[in-house]
N, C-alpha and C. Protein backbone atom coordinates (compact mmCIF):
# COMPACT_ATOMS: atom_id res chain seq x y z
N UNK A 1 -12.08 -25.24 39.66
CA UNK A 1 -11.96 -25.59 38.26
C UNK A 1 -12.89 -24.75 37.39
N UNK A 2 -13.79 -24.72 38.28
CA UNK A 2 -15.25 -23.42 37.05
C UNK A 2 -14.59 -22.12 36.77
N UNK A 3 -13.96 -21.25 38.16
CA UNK A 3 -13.49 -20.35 37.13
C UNK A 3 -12.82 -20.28 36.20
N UNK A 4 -11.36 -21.70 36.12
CA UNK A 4 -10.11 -21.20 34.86
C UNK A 4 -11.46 -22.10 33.25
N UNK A 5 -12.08 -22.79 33.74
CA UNK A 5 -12.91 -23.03 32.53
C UNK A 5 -13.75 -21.63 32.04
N UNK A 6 -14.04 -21.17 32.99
CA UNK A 6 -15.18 -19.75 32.40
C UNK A 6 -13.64 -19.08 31.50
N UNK A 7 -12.79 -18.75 32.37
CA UNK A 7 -11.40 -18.11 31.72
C UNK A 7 -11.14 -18.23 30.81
N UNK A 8 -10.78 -19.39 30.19
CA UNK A 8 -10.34 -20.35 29.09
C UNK A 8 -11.73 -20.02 28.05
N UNK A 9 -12.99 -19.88 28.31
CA UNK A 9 -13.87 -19.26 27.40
C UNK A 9 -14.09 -18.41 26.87
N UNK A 10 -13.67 -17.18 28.03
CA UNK A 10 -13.61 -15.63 27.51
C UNK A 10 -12.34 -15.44 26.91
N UNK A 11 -11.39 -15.96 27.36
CA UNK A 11 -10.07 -15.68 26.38
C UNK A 11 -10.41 -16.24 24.89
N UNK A 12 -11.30 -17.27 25.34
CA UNK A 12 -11.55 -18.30 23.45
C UNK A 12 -12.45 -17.15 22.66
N UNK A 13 -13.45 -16.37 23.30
CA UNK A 13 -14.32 -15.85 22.59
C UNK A 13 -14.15 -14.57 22.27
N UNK A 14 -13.13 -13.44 23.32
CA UNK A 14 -12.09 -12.60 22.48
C UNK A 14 -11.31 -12.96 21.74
N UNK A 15 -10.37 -14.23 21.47
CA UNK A 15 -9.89 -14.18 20.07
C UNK A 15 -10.40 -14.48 19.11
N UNK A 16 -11.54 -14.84 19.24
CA UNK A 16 -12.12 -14.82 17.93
C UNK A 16 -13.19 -13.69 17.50
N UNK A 17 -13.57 -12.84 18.51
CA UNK A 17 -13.83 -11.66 18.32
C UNK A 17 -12.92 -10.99 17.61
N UNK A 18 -11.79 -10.88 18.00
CA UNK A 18 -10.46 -10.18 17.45
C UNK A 18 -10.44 -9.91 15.78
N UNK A 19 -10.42 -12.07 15.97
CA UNK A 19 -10.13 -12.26 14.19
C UNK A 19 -11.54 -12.06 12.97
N UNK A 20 -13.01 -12.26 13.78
CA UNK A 20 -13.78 -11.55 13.32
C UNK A 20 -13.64 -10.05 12.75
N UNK A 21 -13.08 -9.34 13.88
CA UNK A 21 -13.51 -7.90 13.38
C UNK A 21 -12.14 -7.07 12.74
N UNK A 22 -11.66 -8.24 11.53
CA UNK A 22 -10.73 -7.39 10.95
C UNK A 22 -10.67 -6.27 10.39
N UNK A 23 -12.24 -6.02 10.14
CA UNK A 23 -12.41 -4.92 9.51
C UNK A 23 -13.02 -3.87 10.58
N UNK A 24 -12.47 -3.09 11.43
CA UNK A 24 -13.17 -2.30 12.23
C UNK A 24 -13.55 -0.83 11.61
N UNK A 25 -13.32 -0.70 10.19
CA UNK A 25 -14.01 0.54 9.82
C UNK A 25 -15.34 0.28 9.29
N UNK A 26 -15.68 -0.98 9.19
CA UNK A 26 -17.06 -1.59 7.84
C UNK A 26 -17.38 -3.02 8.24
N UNK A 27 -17.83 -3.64 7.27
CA UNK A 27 -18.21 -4.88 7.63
C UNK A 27 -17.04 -6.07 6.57
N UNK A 28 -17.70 -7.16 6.82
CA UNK A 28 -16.41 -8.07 5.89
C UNK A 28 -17.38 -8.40 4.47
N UNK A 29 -17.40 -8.42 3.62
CA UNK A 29 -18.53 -9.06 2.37
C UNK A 29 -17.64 -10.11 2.05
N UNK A 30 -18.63 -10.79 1.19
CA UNK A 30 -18.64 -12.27 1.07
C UNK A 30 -17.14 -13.02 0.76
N UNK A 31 -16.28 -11.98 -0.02
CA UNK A 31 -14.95 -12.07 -0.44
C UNK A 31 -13.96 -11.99 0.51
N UNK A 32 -14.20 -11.86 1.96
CA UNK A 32 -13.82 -11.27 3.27
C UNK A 32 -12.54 -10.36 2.60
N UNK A 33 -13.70 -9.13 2.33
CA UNK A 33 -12.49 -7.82 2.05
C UNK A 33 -13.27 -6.45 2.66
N UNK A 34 -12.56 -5.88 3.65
CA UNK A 34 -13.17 -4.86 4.62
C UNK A 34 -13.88 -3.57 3.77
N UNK A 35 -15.63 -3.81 3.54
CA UNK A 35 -16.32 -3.18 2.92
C UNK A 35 -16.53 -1.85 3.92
N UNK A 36 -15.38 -0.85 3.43
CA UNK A 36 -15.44 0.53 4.59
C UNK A 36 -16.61 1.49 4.32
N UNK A 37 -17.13 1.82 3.15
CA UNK A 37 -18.37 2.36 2.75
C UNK A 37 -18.64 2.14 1.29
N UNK A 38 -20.48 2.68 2.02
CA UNK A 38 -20.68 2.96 0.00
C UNK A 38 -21.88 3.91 0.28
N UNK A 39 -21.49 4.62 -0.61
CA UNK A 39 -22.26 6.24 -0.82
C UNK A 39 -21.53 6.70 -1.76
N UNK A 40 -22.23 7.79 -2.17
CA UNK A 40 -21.98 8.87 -3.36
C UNK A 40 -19.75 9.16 -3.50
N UNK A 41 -19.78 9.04 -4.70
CA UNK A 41 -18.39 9.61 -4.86
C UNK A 41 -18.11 11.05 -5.38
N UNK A 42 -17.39 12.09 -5.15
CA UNK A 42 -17.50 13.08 -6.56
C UNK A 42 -16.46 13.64 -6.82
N UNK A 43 -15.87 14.46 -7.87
CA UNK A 43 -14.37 14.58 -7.73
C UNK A 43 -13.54 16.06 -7.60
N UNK A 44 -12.13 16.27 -7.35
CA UNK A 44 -11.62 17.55 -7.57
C UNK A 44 -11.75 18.24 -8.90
N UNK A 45 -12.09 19.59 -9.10
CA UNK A 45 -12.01 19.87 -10.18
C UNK A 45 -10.55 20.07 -10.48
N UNK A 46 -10.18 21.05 -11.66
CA UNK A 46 -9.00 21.15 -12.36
C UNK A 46 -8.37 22.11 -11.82
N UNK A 47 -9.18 23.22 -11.34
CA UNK A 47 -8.63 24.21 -10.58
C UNK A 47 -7.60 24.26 -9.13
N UNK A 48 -8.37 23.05 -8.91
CA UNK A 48 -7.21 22.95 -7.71
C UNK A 48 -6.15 22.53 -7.55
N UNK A 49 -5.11 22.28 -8.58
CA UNK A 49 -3.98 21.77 -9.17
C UNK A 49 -2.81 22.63 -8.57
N UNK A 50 -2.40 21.79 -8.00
CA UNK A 50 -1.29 22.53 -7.09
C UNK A 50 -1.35 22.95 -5.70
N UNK A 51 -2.83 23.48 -5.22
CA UNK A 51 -2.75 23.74 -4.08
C UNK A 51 -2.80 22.73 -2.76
N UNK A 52 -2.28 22.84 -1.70
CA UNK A 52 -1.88 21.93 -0.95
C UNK A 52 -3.56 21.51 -0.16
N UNK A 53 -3.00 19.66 0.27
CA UNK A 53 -4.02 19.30 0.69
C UNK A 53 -3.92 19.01 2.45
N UNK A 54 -5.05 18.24 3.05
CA UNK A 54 -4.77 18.47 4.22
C UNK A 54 -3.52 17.93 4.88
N UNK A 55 -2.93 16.69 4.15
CA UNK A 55 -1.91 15.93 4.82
C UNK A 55 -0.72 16.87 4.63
N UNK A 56 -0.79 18.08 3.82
CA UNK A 56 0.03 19.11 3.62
C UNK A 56 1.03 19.10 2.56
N UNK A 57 0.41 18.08 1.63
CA UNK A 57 1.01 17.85 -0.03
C UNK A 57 0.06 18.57 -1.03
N UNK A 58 0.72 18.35 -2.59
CA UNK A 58 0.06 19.29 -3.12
C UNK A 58 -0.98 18.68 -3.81
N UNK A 59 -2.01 19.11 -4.50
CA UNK A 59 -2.69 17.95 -5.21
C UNK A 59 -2.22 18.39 -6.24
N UNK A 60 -1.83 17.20 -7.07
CA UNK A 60 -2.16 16.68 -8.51
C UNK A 60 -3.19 16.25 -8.92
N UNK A 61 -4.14 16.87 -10.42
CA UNK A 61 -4.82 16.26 -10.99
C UNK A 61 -5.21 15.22 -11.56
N UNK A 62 -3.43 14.97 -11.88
CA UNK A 62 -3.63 13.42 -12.79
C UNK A 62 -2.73 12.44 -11.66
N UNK A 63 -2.77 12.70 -10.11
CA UNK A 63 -2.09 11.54 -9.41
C UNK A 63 -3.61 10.79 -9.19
N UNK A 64 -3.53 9.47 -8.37
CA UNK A 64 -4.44 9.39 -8.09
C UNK A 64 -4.73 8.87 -6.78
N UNK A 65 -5.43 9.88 -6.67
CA UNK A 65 -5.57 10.35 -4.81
C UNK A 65 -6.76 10.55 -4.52
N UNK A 66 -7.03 10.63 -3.00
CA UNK A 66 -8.73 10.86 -2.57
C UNK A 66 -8.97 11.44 -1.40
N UNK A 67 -10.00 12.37 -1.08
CA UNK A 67 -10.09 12.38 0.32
C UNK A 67 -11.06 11.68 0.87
N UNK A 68 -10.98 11.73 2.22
CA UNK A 68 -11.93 11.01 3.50
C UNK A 68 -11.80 11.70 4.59
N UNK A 69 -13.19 11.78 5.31
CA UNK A 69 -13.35 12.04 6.37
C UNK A 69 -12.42 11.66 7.53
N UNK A 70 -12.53 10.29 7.49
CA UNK A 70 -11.49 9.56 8.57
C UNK A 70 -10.60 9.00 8.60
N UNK A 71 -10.63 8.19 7.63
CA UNK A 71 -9.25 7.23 6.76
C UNK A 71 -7.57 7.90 7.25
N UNK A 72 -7.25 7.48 7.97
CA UNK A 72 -5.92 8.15 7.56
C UNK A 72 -4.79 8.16 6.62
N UNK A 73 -4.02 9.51 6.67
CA UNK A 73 -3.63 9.81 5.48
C UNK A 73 -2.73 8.77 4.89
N UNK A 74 -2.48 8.18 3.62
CA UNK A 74 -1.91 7.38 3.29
C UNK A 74 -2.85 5.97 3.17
N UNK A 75 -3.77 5.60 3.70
CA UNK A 75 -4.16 4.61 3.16
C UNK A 75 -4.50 4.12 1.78
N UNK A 76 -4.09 3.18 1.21
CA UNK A 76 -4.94 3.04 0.25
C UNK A 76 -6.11 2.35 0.35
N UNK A 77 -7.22 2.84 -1.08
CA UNK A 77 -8.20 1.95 -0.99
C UNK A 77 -8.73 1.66 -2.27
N UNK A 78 -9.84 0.50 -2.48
CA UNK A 78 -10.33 1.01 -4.08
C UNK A 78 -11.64 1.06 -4.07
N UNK A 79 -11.79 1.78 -4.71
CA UNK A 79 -13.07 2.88 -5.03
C UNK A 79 -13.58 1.96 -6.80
N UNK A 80 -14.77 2.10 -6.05
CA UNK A 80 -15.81 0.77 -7.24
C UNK A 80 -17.11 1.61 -7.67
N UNK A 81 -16.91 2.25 -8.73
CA UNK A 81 -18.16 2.38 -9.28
C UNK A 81 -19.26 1.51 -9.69
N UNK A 82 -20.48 1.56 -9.03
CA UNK A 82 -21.67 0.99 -9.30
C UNK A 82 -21.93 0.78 -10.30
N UNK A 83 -22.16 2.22 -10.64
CA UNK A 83 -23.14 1.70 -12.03
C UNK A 83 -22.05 1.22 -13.31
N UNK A 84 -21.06 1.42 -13.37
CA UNK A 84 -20.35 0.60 -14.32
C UNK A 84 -19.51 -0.31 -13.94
N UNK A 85 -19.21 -0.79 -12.88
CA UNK A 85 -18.04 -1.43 -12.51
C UNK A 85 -16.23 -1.22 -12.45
N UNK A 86 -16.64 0.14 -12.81
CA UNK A 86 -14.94 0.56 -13.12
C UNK A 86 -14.24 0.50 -11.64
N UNK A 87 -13.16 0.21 -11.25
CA UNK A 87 -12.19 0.61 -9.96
C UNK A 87 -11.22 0.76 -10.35
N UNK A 88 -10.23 1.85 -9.05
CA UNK A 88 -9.28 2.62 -9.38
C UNK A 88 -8.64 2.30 -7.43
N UNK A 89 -7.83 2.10 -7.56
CA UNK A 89 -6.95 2.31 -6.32
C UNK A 89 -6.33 3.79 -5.94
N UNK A 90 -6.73 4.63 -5.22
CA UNK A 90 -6.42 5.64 -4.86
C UNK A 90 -5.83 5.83 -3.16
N UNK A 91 -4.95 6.55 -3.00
CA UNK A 91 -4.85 7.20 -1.63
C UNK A 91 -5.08 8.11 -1.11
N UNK A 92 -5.03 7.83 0.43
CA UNK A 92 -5.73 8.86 0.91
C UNK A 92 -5.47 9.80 1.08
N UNK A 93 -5.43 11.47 1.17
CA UNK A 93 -3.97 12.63 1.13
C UNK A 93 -4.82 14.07 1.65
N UNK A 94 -5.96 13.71 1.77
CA UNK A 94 -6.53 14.76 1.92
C UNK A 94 -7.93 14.76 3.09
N UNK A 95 -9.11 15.27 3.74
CA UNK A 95 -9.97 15.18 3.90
C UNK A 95 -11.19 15.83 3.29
N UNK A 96 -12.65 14.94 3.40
CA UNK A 96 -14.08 15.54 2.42
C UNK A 96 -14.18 14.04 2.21
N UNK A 97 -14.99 14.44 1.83
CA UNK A 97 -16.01 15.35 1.15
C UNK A 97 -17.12 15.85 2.66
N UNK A 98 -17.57 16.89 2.75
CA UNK A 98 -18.41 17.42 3.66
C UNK A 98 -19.78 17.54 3.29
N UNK A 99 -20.52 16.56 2.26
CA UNK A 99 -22.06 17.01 1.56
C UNK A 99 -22.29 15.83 1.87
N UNK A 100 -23.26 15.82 2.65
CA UNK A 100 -24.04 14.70 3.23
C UNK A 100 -24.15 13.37 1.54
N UNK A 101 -24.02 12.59 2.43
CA UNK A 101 -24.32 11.03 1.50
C UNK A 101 -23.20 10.93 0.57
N UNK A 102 -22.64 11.60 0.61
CA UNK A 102 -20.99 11.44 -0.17
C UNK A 102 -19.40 10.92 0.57
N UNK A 103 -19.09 9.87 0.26
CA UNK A 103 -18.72 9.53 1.26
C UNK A 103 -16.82 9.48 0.45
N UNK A 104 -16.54 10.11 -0.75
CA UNK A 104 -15.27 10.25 -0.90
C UNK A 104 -15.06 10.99 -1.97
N UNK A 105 -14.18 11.79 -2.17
CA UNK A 105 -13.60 12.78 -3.29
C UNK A 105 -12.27 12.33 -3.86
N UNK A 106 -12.36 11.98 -5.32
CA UNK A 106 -11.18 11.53 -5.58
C UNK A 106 -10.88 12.52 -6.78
N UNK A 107 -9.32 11.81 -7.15
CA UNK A 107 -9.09 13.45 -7.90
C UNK A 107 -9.39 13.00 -9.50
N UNK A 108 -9.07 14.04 -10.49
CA UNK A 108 -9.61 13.68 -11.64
C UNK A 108 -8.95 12.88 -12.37
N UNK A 109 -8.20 12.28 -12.37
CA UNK A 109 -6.97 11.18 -12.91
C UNK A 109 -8.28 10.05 -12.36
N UNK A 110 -8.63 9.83 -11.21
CA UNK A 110 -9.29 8.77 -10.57
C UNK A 110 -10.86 8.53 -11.63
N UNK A 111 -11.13 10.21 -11.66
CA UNK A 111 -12.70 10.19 -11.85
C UNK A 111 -12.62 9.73 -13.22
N UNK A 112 -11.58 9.94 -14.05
CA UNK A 112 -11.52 9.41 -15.30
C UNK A 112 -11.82 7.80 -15.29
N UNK A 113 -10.64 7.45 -15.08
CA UNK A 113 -10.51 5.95 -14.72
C UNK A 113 -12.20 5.42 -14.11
N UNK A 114 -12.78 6.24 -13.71
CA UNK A 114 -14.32 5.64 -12.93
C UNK A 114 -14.98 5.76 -13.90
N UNK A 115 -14.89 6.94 -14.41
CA UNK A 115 -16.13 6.98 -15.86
C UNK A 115 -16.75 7.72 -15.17
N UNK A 116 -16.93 8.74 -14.14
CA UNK A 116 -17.79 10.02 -13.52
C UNK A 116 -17.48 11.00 -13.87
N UNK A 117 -16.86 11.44 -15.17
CA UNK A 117 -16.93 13.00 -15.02
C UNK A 117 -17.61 13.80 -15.75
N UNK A 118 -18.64 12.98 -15.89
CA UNK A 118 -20.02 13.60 -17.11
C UNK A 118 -21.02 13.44 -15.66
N UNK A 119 -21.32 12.62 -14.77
CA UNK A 119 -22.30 12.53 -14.11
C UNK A 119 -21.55 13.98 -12.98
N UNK A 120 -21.05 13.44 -12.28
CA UNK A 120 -20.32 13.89 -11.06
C UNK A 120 -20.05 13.48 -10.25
N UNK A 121 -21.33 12.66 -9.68
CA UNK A 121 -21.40 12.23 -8.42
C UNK A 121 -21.57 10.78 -9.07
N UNK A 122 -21.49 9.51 -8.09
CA UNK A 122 -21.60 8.17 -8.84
C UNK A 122 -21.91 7.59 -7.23
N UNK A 123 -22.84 6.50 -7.18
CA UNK A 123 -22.73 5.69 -6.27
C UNK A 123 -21.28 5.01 -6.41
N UNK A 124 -20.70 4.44 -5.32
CA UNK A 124 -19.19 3.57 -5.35
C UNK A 124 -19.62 2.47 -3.84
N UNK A 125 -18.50 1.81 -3.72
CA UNK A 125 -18.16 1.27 -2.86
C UNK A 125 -16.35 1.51 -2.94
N UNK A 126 -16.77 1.72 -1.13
CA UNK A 126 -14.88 1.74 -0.52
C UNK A 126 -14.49 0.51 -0.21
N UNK A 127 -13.24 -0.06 -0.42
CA UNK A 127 -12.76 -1.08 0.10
C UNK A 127 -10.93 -0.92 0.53
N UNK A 128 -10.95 -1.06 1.80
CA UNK A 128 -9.66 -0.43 2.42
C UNK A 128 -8.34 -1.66 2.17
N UNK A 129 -7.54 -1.29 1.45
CA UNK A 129 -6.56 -2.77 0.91
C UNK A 129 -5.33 -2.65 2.35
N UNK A 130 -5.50 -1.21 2.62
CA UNK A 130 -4.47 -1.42 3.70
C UNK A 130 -4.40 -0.58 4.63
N UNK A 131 -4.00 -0.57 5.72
CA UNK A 131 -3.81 0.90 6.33
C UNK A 131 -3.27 1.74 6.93
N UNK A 132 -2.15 2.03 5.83
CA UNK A 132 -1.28 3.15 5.62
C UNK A 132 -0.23 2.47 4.24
């Protein structure tokens, strides 16, 4: 009888491991919404309008899109500026930012909507709504 009871425990305590770690890119915050990062944001300039990105589309300036390191392509997420509170839902279409403590590049349609394009860079928080 002790082992199917030990059994019956570890099966109990992986599923709720499971449903704990809905968020396996970040942690959960208080709103249980998968907090994927927060670090520096900064954006595409204007110049790069048209040329293709990594998922092998083109960028638009005024779509509003972002890259990431890891995220895969198509996710969406929303991107929360700190110091003002602005957010913008963007996807993912590209990869970068590559400068340490920056943890996403969104394009300038986005950076508008954030209120960064006098600073450059902005503290944010990521929050992943879905994924893909």
């Amino acid at each position: 009888m002790a082992p199917v009871r030990r059994f019956i425990s570890l099966l109990w305590i992986a599923l709720l491991s499971c449903s704990c770690s809905a968020c396996s890119f970040g942690r959960m915050d208080r709103d249980r919404s998968c907090v994927a990062q927060r670090g520096g944001a900064s954006f595409y300039g204007g110049g790069l309008d048209g040329c293709k990105t990594a998922s092998g589309e083109r960028y638009h300036a005024n779509a509003y899109t972002a890259a990431h390191r890891k995220l895969p392509f198509g996710t969406k997420v929303c991107v929360k500026n700190l110091k003002n509170g602005n957010e913008i839902t963007v996807r993912i279409n590209d990869r970068g930012p590559y400068v340490k403590g920056r943890v996403i590049d969104v394009s300038e349609a986005a950076a508008h909507r954030l209120g960064m394009t006098r600073s450059g860079v902005v503290p944010v928080e990521v929050v992943v709504l879905n994924d893909r």
